[in-house]
C-alpha atoms as a PDB file:
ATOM      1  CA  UNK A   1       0.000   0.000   0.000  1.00  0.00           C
ATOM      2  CA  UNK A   2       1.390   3.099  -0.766  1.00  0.00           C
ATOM      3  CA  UNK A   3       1.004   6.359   0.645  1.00  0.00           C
ATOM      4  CA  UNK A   4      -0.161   9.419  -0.823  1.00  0.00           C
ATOM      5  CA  UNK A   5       0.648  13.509  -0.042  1.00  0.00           C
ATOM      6  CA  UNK A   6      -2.496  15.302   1.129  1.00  0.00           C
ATOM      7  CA  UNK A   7      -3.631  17.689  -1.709  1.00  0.00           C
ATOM      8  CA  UNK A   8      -2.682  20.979  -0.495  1.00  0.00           C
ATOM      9  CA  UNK A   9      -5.264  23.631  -1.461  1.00  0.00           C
ATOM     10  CA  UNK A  10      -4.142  27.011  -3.371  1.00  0.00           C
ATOM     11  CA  UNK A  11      -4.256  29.736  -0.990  1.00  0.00           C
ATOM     12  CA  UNK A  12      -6.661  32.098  -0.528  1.00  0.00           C
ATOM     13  CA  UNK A  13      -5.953  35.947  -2.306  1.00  0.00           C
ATOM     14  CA  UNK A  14      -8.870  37.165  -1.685  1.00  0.00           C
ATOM     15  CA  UNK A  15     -11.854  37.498   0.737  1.00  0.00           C
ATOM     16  CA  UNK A  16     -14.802  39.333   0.254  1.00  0.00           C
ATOM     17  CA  UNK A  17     -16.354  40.410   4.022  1.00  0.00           C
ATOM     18  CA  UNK A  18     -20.583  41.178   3.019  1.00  0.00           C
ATOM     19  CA  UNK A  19     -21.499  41.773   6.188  1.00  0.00           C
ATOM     20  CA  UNK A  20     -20.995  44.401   9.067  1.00  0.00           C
ATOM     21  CA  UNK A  21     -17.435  43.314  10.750  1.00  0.00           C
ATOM     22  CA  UNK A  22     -16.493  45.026  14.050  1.00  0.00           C
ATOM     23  CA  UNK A  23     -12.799  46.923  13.262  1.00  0.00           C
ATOM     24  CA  UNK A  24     -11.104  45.360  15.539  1.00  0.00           C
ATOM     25  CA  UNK A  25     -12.080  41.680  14.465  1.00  0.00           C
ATOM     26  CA  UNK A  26     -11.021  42.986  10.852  1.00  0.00           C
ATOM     27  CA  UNK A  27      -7.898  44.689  12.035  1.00  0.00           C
ATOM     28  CA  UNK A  28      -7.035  41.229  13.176  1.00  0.00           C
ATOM     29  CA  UNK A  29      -7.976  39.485  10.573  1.00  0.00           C
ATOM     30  CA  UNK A  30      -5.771  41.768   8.466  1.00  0.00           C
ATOM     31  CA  UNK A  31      -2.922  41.183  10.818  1.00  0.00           C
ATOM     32  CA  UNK A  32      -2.808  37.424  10.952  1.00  0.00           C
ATOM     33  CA  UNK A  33      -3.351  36.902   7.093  1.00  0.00           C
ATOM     34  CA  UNK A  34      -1.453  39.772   5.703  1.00  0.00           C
ATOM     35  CA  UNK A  35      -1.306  38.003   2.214  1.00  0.00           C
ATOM     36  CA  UNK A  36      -5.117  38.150   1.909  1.00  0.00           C
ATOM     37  CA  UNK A  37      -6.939  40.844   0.758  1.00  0.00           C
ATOM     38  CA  UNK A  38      -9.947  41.314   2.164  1.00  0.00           C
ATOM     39  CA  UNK A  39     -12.632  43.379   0.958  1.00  0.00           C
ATOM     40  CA  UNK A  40     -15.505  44.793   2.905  1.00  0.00           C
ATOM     41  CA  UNK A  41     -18.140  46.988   0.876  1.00  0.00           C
ATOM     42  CA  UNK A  42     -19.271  48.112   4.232  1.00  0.00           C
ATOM     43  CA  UNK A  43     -15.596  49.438   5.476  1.00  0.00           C
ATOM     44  CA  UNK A  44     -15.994  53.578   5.563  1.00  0.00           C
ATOM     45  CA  UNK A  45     -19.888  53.387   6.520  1.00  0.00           C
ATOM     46  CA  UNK A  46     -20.191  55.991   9.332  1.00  0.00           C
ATOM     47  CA  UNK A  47     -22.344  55.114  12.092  1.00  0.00           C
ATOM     48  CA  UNK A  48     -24.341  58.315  11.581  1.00  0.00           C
ATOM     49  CA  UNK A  49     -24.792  57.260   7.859  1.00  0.00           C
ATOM     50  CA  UNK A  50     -28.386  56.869   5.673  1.00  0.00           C
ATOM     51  CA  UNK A  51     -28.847  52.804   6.242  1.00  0.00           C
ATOM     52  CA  UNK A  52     -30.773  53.466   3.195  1.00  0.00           C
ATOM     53  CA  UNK A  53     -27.797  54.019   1.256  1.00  0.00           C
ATOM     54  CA  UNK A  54     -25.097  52.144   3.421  1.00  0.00           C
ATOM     55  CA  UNK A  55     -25.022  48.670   2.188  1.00  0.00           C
ATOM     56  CA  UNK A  56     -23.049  45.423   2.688  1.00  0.00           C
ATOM     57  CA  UNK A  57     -23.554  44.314  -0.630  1.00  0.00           C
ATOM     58  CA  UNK A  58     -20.173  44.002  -2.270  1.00  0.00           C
ATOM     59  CA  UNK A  59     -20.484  45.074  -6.540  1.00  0.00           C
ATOM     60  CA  UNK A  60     -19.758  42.728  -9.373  1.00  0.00           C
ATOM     61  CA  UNK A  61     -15.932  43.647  -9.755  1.00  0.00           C
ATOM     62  CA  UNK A  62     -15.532  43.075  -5.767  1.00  0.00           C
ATOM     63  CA  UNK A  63     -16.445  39.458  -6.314  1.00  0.00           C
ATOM     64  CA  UNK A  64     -15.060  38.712  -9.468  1.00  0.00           C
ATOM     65  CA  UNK A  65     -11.721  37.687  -8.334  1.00  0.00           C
ATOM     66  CA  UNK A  66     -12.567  36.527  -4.899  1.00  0.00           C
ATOM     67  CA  UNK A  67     -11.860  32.619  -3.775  1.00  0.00           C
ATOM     68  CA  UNK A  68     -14.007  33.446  -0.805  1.00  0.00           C
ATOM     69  CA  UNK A  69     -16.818  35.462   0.475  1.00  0.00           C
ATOM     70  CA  UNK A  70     -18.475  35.837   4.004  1.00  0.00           C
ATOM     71  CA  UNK A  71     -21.921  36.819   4.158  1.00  0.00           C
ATOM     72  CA  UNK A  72     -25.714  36.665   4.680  1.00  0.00           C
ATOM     73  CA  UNK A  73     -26.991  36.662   1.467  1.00  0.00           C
ATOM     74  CA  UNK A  74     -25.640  37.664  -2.112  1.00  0.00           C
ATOM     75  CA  UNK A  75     -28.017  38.175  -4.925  1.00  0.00           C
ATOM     76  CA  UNK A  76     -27.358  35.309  -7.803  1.00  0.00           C
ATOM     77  CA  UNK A  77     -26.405  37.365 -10.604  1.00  0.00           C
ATOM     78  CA  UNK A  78     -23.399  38.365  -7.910  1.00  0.00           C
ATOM     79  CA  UNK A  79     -22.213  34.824  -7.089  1.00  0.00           C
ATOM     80  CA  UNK A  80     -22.600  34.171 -10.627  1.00  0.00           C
ATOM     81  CA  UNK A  81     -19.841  37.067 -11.304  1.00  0.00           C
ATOM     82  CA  UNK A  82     -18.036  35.364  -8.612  1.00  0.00           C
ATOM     83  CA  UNK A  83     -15.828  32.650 -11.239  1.00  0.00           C
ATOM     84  CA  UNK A  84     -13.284  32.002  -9.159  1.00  0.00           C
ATOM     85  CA  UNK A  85     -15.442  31.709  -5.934  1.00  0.00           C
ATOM     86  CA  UNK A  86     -13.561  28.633  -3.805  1.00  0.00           C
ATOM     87  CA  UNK A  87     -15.510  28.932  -0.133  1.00  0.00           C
ATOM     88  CA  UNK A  88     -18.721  30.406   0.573  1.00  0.00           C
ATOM     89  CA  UNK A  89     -19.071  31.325   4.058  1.00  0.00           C
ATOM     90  CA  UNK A  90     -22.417  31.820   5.337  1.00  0.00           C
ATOM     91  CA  UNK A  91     -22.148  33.140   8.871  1.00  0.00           C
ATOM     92  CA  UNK A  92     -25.727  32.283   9.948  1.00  0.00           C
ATOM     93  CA  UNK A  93     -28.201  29.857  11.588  1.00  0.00           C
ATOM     94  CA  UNK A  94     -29.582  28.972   7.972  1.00  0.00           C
ATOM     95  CA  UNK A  95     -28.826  29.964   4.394  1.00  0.00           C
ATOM     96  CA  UNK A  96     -32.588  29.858   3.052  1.00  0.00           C
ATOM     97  CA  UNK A  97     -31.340  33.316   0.981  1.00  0.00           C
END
């Protein structure tokens, strides 16, 4: 019997964060993983801003190149745009969206 090498998987370049993230968990994440890029649509949203027009919803050339996105809910036409999606994380008690 021989013995095979695990299959590594390619590291990830780039996470997309569609959700609110507290700074500090972010700051960390960016600390520990400073070879990922991580994208948050929601980063710059004052607190004091319009919730009407402050959105977590990252835009089609956010996801393109991303290998993995955390999130409630994306639309389909996004995580269709999302070709080199590897990992969707859904950070939830269900993913009916």
């Amino acid at each position: 019997m021989s013995e095979s090498s695990p299959q590594l998987s390619p590291a990830l370049n780039i996470v997309v964060i569609a959700m609110t993230i507290p700074e500090a968990i972010l700051s960390r994440f960016r600390a520990e993983f400073p070879d990922i890029r991580f994208i948050v649509p929601s980063e710059g949203i004052a607190a004091g801003d319009d919730p009407e027009t402050a959105h977590e919803t990252p835009t089609e050339d956010e996801v393109r190149d991303a290998d993995a996105i955390i999130g409630w809910a994306l639309p389909s036409h996004l995580l269709k745009a999302a070709t080199r999606l590897r990992w969707m994380h859904a950070s939830g008690a269900g993913v009916e969206r």
